[in-house]
PDB file of N, CA and C in Angstrom:
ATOM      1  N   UNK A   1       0.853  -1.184   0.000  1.00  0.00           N
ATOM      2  CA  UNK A   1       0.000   0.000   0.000  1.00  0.00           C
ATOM      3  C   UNK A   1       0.896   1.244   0.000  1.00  0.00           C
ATOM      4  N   UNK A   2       0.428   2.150  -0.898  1.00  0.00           N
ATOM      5  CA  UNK A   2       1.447   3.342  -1.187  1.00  0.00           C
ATOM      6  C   UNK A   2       0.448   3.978  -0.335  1.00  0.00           C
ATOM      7  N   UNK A   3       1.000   5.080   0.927  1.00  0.00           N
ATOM      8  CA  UNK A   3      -0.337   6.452   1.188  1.00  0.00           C
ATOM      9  C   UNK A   3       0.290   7.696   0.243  1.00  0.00           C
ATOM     10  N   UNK A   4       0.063   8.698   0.164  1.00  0.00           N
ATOM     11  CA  UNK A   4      -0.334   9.855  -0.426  1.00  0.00           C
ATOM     12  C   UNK A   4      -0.937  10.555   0.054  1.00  0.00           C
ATOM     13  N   UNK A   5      -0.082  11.865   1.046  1.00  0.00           N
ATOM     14  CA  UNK A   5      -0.849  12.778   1.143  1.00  0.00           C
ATOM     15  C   UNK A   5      -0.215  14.019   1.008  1.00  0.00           C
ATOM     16  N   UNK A   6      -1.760  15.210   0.869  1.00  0.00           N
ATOM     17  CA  UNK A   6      -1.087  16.539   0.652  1.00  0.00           C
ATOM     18  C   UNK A   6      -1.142  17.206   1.703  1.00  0.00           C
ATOM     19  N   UNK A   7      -0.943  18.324   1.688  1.00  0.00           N
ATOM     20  CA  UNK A   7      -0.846  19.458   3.145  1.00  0.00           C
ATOM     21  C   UNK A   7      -0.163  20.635   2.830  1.00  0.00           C
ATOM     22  N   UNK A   8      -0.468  21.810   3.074  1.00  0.00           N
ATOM     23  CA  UNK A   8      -0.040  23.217   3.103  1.00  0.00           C
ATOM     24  C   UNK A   8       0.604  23.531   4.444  1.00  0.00           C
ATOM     25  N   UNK A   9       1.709  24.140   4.307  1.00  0.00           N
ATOM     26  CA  UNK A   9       2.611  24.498   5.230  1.00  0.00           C
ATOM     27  C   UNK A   9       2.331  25.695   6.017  1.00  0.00           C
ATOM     28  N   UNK A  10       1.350  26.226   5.100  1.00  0.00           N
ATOM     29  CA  UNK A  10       0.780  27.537   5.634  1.00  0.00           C
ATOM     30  C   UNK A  10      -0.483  27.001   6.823  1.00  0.00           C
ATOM     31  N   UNK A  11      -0.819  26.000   7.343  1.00  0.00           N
ATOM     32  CA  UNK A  11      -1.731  25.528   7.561  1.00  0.00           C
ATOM     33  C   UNK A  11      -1.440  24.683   9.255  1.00  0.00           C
ATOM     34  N   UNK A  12      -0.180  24.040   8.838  1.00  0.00           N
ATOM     35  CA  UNK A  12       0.049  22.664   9.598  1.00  0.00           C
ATOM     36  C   UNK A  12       1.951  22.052   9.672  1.00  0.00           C
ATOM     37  N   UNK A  13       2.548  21.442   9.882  1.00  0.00           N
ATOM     38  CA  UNK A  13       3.842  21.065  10.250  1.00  0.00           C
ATOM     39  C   UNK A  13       3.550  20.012   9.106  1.00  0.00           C
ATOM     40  N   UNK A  14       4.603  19.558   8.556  1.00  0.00           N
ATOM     41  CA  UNK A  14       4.349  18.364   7.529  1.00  0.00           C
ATOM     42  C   UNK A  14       4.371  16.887   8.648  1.00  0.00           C
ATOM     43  N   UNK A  15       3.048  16.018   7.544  1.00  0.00           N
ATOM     44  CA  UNK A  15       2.820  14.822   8.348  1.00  0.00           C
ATOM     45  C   UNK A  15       3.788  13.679   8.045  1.00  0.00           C
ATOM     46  N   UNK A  16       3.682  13.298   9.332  1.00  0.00           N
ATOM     47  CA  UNK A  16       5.152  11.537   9.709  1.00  0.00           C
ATOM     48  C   UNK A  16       5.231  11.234   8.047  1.00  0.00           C
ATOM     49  N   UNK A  17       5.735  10.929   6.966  1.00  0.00           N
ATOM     50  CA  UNK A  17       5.895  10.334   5.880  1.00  0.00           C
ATOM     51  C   UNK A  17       7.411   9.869   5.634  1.00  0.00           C
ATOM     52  N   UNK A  18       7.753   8.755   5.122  1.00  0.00           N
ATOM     53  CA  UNK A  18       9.091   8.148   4.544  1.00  0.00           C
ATOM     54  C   UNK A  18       9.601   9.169   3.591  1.00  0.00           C
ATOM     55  N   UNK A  19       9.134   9.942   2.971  1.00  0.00           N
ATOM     56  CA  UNK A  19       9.074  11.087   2.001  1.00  0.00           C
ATOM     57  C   UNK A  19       8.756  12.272   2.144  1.00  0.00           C
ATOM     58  N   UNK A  20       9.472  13.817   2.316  1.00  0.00           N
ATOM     59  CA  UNK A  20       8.159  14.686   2.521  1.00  0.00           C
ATOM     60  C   UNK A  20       9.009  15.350   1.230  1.00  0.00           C
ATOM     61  N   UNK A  21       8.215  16.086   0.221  1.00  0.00           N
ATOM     62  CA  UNK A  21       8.501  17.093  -0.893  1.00  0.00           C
ATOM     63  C   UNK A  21       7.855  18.081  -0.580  1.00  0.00           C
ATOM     64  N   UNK A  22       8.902  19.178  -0.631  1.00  0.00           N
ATOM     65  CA  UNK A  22       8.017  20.658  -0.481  1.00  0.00           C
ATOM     66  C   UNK A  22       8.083  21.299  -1.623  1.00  0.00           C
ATOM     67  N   UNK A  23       6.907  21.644  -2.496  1.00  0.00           N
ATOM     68  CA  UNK A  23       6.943  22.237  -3.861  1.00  0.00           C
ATOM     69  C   UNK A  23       7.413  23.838  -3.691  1.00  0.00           C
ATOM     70  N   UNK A  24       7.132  24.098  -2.855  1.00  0.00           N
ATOM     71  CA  UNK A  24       6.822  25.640  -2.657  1.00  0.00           C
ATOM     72  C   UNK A  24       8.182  26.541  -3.483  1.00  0.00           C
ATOM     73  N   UNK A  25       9.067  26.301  -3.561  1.00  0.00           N
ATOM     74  CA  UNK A  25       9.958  27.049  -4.122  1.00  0.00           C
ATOM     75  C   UNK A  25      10.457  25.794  -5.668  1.00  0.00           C
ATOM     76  N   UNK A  26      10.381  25.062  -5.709  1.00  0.00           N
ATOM     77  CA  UNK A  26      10.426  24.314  -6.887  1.00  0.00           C
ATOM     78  C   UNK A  26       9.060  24.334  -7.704  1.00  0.00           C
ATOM     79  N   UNK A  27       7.690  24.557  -7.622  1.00  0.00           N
ATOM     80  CA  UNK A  27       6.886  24.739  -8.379  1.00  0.00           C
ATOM     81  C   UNK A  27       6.165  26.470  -8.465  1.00  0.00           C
ATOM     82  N   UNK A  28       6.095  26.747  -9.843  1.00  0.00           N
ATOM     83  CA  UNK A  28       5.055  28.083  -9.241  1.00  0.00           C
ATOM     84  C   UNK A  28       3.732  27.561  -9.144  1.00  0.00           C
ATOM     85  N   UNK A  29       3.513  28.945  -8.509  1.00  0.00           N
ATOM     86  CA  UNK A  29       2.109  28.632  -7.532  1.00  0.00           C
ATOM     87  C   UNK A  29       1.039  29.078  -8.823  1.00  0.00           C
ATOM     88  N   UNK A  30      -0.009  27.998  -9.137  1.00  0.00           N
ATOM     89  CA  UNK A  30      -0.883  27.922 -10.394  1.00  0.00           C
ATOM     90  C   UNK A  30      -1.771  29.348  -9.698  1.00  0.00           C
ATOM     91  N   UNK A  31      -1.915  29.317  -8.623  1.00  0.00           N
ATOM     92  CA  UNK A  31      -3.045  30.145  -8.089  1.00  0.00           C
ATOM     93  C   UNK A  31      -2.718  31.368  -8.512  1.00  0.00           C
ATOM     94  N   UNK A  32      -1.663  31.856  -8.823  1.00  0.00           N
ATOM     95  CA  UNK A  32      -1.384  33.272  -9.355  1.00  0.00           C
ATOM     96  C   UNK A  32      -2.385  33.306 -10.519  1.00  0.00           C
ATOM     97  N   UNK A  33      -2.807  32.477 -11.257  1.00  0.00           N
ATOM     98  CA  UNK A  33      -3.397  32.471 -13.023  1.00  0.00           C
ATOM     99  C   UNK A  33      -4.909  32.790 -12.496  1.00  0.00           C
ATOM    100  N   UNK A  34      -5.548  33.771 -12.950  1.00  0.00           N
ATOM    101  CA  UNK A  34      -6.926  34.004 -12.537  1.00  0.00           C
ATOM    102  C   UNK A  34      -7.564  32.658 -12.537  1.00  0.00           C
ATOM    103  N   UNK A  35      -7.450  32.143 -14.093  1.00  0.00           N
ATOM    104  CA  UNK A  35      -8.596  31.413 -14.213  1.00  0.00           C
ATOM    105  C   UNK A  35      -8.833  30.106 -13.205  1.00  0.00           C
ATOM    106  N   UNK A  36      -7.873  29.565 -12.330  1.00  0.00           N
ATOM    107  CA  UNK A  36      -7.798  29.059 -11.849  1.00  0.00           C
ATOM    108  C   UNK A  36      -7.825  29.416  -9.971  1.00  0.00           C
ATOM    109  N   UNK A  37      -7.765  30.657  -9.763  1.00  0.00           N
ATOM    110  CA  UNK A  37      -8.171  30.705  -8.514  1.00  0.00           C
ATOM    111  C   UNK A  37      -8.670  29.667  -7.796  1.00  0.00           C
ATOM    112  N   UNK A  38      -9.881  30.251  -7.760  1.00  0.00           N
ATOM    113  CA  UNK A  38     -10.852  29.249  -7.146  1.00  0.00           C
ATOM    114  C   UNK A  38     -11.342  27.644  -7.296  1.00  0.00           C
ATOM    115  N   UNK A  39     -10.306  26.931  -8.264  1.00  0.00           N
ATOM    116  CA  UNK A  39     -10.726  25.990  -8.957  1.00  0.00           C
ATOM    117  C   UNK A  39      -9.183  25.363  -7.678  1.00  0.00           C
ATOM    118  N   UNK A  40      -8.730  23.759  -7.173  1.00  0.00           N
ATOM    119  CA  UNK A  40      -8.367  22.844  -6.494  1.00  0.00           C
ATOM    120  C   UNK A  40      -7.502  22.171  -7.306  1.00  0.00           C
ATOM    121  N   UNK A  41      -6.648  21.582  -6.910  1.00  0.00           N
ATOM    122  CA  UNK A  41      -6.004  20.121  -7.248  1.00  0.00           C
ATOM    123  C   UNK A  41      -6.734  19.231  -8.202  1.00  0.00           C
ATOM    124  N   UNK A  42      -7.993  19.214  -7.440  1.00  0.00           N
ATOM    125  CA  UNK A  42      -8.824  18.352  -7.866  1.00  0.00           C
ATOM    126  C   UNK A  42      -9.252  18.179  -9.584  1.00  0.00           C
ATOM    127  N   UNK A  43      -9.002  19.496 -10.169  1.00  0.00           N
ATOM    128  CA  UNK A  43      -9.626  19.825 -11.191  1.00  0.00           C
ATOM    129  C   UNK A  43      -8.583  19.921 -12.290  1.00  0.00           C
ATOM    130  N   UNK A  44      -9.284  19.417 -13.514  1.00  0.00           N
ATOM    131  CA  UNK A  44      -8.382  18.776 -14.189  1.00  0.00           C
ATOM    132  C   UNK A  44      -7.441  20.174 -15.015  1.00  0.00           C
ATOM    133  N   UNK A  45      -7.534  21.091 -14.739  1.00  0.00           N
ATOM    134  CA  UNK A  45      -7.342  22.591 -15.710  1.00  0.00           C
ATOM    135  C   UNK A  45      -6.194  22.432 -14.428  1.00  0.00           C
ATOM    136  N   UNK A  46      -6.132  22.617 -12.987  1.00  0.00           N
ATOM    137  CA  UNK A  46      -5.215  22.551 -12.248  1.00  0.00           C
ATOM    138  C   UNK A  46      -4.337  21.631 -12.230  1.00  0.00           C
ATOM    139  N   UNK A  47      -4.254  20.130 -12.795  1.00  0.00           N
ATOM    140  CA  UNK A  47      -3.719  19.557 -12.595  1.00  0.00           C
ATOM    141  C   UNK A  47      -3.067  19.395 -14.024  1.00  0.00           C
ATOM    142  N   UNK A  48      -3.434  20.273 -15.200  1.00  0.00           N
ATOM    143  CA  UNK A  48      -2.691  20.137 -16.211  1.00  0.00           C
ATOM    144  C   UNK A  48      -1.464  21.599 -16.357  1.00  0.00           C
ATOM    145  N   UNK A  49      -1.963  22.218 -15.391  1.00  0.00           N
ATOM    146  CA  UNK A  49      -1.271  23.722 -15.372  1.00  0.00           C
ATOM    147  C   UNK A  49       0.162  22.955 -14.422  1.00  0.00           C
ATOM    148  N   UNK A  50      -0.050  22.298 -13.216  1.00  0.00           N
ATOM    149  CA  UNK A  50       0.665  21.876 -12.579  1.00  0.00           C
ATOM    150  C   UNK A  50       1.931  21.011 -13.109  1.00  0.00           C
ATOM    151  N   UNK A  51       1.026  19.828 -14.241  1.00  0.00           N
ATOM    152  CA  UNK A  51       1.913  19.356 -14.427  1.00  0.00           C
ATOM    153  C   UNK A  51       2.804  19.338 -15.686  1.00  0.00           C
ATOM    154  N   UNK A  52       2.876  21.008 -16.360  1.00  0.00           N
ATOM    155  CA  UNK A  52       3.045  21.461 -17.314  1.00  0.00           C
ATOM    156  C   UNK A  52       4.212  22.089 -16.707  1.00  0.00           C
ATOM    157  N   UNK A  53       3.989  22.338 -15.431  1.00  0.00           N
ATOM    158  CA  UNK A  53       4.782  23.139 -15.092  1.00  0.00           C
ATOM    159  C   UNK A  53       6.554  22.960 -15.076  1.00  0.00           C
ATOM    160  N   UNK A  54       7.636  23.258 -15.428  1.00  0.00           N
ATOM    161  CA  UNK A  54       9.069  23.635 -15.690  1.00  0.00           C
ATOM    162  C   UNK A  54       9.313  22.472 -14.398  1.00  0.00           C
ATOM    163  N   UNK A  55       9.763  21.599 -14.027  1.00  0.00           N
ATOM    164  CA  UNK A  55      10.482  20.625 -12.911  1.00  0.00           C
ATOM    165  C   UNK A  55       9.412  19.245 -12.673  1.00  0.00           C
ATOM    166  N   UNK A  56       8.020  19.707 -13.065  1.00  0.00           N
ATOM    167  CA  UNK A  56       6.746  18.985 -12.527  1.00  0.00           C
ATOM    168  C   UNK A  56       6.997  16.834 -12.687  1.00  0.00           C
ATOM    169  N   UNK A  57       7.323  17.470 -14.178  1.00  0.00           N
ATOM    170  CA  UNK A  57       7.474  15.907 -14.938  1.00  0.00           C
ATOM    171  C   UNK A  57       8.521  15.096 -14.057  1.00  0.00           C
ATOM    172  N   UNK A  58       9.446  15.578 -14.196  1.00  0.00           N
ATOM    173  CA  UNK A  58      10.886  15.554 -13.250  1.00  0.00           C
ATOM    174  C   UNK A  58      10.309  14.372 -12.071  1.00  0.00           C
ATOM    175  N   UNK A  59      10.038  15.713 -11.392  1.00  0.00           N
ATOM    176  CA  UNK A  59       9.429  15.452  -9.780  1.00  0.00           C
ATOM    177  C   UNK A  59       8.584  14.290  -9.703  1.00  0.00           C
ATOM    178  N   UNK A  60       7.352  14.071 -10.527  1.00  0.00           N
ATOM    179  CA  UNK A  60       6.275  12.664 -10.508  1.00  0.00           C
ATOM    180  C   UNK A  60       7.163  11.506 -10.853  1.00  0.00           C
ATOM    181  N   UNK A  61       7.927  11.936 -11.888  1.00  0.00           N
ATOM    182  CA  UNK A  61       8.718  10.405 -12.576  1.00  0.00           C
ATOM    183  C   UNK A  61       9.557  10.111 -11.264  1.00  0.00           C
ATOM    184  N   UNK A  62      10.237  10.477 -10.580  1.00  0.00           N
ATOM    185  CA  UNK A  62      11.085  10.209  -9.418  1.00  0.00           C
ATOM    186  C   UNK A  62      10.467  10.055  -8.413  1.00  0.00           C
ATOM    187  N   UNK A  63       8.869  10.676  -8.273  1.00  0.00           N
ATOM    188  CA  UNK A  63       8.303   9.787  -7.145  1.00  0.00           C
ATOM    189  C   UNK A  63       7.573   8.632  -7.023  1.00  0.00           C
ATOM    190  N   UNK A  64       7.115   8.737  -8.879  1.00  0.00           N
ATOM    191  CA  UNK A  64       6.780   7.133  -8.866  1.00  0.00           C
ATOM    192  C   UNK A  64       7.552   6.250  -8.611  1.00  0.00           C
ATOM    193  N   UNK A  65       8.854   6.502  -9.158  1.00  0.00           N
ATOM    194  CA  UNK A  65       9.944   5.656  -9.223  1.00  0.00           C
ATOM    195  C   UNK A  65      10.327   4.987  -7.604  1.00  0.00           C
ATOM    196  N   UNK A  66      10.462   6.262  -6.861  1.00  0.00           N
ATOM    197  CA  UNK A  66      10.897   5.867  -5.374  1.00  0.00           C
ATOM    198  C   UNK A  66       9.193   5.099  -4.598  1.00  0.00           C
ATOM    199  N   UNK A  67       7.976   5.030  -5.102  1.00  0.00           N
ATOM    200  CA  UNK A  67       6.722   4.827  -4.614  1.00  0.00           C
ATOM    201  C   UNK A  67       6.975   3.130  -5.297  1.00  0.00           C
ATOM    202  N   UNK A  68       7.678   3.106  -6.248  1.00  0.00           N
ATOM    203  CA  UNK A  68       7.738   1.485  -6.985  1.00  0.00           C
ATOM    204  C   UNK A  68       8.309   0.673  -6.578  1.00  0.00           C
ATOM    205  N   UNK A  69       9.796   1.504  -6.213  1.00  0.00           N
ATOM    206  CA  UNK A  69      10.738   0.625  -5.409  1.00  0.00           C
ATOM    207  C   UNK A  69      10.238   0.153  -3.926  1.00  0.00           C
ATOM    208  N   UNK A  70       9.278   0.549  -3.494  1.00  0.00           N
ATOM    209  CA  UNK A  70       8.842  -0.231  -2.126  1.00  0.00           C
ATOM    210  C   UNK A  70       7.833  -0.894  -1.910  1.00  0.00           C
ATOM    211  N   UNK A  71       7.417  -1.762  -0.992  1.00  0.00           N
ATOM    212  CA  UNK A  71       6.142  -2.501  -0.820  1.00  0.00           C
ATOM    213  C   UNK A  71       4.982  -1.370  -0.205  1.00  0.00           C
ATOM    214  N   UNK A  72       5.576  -0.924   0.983  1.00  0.00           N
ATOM    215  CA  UNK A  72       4.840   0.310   1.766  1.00  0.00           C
ATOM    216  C   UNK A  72       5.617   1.463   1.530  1.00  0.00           C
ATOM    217  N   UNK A  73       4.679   2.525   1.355  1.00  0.00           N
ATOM    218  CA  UNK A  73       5.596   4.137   1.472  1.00  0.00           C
ATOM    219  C   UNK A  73       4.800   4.981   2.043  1.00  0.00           C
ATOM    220  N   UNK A  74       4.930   5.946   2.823  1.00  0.00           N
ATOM    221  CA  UNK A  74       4.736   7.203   3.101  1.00  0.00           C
ATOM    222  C   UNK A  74       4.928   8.294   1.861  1.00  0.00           C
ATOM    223  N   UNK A  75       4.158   9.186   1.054  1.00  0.00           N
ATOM    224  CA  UNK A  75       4.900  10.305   0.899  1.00  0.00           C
ATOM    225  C   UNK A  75       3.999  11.463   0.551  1.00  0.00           C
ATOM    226  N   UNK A  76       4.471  12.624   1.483  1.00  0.00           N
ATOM    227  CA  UNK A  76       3.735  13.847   1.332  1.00  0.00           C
ATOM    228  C   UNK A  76       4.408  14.698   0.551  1.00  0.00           C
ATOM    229  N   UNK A  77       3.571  15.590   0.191  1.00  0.00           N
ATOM    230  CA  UNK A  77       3.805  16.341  -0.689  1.00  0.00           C
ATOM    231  C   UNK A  77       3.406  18.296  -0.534  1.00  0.00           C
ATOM    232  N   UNK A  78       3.444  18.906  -0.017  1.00  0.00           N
ATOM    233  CA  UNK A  78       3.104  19.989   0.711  1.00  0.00           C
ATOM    234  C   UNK A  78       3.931  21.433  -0.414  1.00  0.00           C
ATOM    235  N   UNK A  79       2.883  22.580  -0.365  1.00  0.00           N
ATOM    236  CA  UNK A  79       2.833  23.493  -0.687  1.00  0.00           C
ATOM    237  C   UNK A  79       2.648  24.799  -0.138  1.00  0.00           C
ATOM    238  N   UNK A  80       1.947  25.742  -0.294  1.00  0.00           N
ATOM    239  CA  UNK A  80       1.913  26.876   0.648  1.00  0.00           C
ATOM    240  C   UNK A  80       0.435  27.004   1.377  1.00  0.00           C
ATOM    241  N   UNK A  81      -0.795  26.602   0.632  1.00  0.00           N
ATOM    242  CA  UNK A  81      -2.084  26.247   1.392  1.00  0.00           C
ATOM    243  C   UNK A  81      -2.261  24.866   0.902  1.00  0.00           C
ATOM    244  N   UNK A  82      -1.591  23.916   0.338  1.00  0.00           N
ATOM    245  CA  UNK A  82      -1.994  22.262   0.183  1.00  0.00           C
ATOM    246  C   UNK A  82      -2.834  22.469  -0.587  1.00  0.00           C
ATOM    247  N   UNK A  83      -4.077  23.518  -1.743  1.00  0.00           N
ATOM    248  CA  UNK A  83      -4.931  23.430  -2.545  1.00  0.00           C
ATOM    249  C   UNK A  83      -4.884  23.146  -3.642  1.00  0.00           C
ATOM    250  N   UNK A  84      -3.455  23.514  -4.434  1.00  0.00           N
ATOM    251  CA  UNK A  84      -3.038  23.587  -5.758  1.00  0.00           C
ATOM    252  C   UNK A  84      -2.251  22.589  -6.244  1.00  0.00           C
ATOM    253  N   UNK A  85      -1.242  22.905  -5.887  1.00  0.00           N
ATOM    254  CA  UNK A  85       0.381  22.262  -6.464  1.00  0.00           C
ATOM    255  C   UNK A  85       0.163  20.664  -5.838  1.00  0.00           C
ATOM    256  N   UNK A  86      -0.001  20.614  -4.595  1.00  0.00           N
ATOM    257  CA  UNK A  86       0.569  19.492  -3.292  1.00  0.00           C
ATOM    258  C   UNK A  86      -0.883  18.672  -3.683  1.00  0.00           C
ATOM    259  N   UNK A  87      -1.929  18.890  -3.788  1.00  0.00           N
ATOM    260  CA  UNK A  87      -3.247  18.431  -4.501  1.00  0.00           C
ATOM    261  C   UNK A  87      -2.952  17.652  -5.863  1.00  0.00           C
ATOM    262  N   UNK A  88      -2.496  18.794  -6.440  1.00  0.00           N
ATOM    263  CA  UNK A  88      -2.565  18.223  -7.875  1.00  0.00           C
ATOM    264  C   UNK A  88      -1.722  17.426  -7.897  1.00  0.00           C
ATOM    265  N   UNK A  89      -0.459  17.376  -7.389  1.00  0.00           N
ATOM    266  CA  UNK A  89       0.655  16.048  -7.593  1.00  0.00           C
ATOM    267  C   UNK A  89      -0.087  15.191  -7.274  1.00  0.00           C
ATOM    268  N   UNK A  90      -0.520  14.675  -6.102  1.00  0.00           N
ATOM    269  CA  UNK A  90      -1.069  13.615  -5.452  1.00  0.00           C
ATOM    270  C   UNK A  90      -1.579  13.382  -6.242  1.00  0.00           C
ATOM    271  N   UNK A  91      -2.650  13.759  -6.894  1.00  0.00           N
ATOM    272  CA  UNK A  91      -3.731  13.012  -7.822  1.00  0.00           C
ATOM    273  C   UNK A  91      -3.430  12.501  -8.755  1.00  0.00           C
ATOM    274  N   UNK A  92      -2.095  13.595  -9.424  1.00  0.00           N
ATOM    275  CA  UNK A  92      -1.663  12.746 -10.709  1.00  0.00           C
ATOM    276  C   UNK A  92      -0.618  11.185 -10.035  1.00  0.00           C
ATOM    277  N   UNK A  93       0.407  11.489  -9.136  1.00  0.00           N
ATOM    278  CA  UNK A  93       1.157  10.379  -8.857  1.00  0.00           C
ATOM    279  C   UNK A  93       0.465   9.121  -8.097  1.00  0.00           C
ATOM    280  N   UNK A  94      -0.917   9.520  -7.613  1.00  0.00           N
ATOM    281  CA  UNK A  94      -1.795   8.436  -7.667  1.00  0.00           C
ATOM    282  C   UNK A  94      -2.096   7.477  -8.686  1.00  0.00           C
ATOM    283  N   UNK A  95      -2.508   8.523  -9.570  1.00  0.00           N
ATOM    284  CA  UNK A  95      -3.371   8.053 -10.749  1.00  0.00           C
ATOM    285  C   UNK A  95      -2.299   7.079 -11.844  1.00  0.00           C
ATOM    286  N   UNK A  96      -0.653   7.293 -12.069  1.00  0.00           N
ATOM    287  CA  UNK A  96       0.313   6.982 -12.245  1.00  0.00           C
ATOM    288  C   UNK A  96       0.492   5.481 -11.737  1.00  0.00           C
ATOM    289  N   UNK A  97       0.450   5.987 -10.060  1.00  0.00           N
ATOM    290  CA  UNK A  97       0.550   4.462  -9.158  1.00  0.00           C
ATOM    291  C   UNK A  97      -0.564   3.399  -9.536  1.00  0.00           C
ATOM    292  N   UNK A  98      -1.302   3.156  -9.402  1.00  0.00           N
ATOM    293  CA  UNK A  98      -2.957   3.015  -9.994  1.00  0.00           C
ATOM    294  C   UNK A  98      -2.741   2.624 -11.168  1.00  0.00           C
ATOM    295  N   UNK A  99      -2.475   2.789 -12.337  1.00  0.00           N
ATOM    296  CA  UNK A  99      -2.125   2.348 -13.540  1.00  0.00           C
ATOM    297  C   UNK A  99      -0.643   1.564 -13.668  1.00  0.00           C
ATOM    298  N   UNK A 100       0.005   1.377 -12.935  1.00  0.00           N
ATOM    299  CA  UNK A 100       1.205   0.437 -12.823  1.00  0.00           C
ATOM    300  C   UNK A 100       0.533  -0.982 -11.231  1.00  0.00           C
ATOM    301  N   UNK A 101      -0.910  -0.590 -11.782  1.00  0.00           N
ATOM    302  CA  UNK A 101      -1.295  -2.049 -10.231  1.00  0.00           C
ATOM    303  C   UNK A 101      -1.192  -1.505  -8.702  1.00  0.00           C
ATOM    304  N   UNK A 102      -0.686  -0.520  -8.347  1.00  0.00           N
ATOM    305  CA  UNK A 102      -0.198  -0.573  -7.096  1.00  0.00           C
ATOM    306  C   UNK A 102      -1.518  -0.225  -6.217  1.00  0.00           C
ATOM    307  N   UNK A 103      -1.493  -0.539  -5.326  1.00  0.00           N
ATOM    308  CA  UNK A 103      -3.253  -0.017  -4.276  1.00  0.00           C
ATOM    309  C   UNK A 103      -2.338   1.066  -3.687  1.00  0.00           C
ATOM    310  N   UNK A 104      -3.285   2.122  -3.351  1.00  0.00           N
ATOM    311  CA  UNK A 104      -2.988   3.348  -3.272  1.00  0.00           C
ATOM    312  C   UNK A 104      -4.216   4.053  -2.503  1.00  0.00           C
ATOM    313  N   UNK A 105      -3.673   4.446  -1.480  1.00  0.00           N
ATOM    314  CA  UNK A 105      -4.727   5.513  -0.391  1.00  0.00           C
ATOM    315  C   UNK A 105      -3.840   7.215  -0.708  1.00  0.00           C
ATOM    316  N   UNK A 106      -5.204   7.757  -0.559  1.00  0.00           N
ATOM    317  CA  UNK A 106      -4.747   9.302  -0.994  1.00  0.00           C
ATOM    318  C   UNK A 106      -5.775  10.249   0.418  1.00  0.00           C
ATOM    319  N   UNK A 107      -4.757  10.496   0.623  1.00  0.00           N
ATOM    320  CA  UNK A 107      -5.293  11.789   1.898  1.00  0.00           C
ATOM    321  C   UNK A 107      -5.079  13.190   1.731  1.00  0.00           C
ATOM    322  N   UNK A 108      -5.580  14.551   1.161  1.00  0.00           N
ATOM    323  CA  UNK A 108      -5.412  15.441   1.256  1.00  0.00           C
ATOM    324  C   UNK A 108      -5.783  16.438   2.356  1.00  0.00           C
ATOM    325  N   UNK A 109      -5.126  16.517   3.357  1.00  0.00           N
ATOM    326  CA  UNK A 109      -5.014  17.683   4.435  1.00  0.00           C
ATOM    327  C   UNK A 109      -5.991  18.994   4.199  1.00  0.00           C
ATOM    328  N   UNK A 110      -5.747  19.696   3.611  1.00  0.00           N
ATOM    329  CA  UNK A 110      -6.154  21.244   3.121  1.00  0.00           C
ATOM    330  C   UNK A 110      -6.866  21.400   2.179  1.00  0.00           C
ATOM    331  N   UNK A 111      -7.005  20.567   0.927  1.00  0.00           N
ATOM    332  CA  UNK A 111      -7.336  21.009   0.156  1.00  0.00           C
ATOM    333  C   UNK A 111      -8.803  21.588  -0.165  1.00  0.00           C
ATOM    334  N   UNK A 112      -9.404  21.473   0.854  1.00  0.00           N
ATOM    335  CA  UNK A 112     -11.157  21.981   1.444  1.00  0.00           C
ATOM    336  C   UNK A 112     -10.836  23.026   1.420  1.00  0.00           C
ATOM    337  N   UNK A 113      -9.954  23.305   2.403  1.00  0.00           N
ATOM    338  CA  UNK A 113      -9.985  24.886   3.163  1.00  0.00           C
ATOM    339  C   UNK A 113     -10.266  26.034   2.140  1.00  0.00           C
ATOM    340  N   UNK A 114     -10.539  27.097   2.738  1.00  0.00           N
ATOM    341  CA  UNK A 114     -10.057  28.144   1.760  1.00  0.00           C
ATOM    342  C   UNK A 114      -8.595  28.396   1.379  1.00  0.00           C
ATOM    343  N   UNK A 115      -8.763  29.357   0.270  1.00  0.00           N
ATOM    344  CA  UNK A 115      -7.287  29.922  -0.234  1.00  0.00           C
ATOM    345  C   UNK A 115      -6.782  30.480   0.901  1.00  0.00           C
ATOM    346  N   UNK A 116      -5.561  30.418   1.098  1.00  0.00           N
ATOM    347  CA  UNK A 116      -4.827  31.048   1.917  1.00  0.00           C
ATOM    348  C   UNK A 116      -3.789  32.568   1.331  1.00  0.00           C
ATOM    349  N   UNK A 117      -4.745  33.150   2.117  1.00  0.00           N
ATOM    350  CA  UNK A 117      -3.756  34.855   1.680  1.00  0.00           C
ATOM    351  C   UNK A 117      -2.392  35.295   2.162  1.00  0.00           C
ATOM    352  N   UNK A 118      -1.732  35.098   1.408  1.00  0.00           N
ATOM    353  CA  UNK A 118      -0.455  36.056   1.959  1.00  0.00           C
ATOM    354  C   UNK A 118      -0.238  37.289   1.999  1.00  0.00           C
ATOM    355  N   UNK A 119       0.302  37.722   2.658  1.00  0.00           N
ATOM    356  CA  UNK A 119       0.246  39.105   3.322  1.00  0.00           C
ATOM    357  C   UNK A 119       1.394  39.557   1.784  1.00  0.00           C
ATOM    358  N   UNK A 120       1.247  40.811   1.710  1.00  0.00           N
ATOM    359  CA  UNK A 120       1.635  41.179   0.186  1.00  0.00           C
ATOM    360  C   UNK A 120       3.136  42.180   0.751  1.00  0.00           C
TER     361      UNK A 120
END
């Protein structure tokens, strides 16, 4: 069983995982793009912006890779509110895991919450 989860740093301490990735300075933040504000991880316009993004490909291929090499794994994935970036990986490196057989639990932390504002 692979878990998978996301979480915003702006939010919470990152959770116990064999793995933790922090996108926050390796991915930009999709939420800057209007059209996507208000739209989640969840959604497929976010999760193609994400994984379009300059390092993205990189990053999934090496975590499938390290999610393959084990029987059990931990690995989180965390951003600045867990809605966007840390969302959208999960879903895609799920969906990845999942299509190579593997059973796979996915927990996202934040990604309910509201947007989180930074002070400007």
């Amino acid at each position: 069983m692979i878990r998978l989860i996301s979480f915003g740093y702006l939010h919470s301490t990152p959770p116990l995982a064999d793995r933790v990735e922090d996108v926050r300075a390796k991915l930009r933040d999709p939420a800057r793009a209007r059209n996507v504000l208000d739209l989640d991880g969840y959604h497929p316009r976010v999760q193609e912006i994400v994984r379009t993004t300059p390092g993205a490909e990189e990053l999934l291929g090496e975590l499938e890779r390290y999610a393959l090499s084990r029987s059990t794994a931990t690995l989180a994935i965390g951003c600045a509110g867990g809605k966007h970036r840390a969302c959208a990986l999960i879903e895609l490196l799920a969906g990845r895991l999942k299509a190579r057989g593997r059973d796979v639990e996915v927990e996202h932390r934040h990604a309910h919450l509201p947007r989180v504002l930074k002070d400007s």
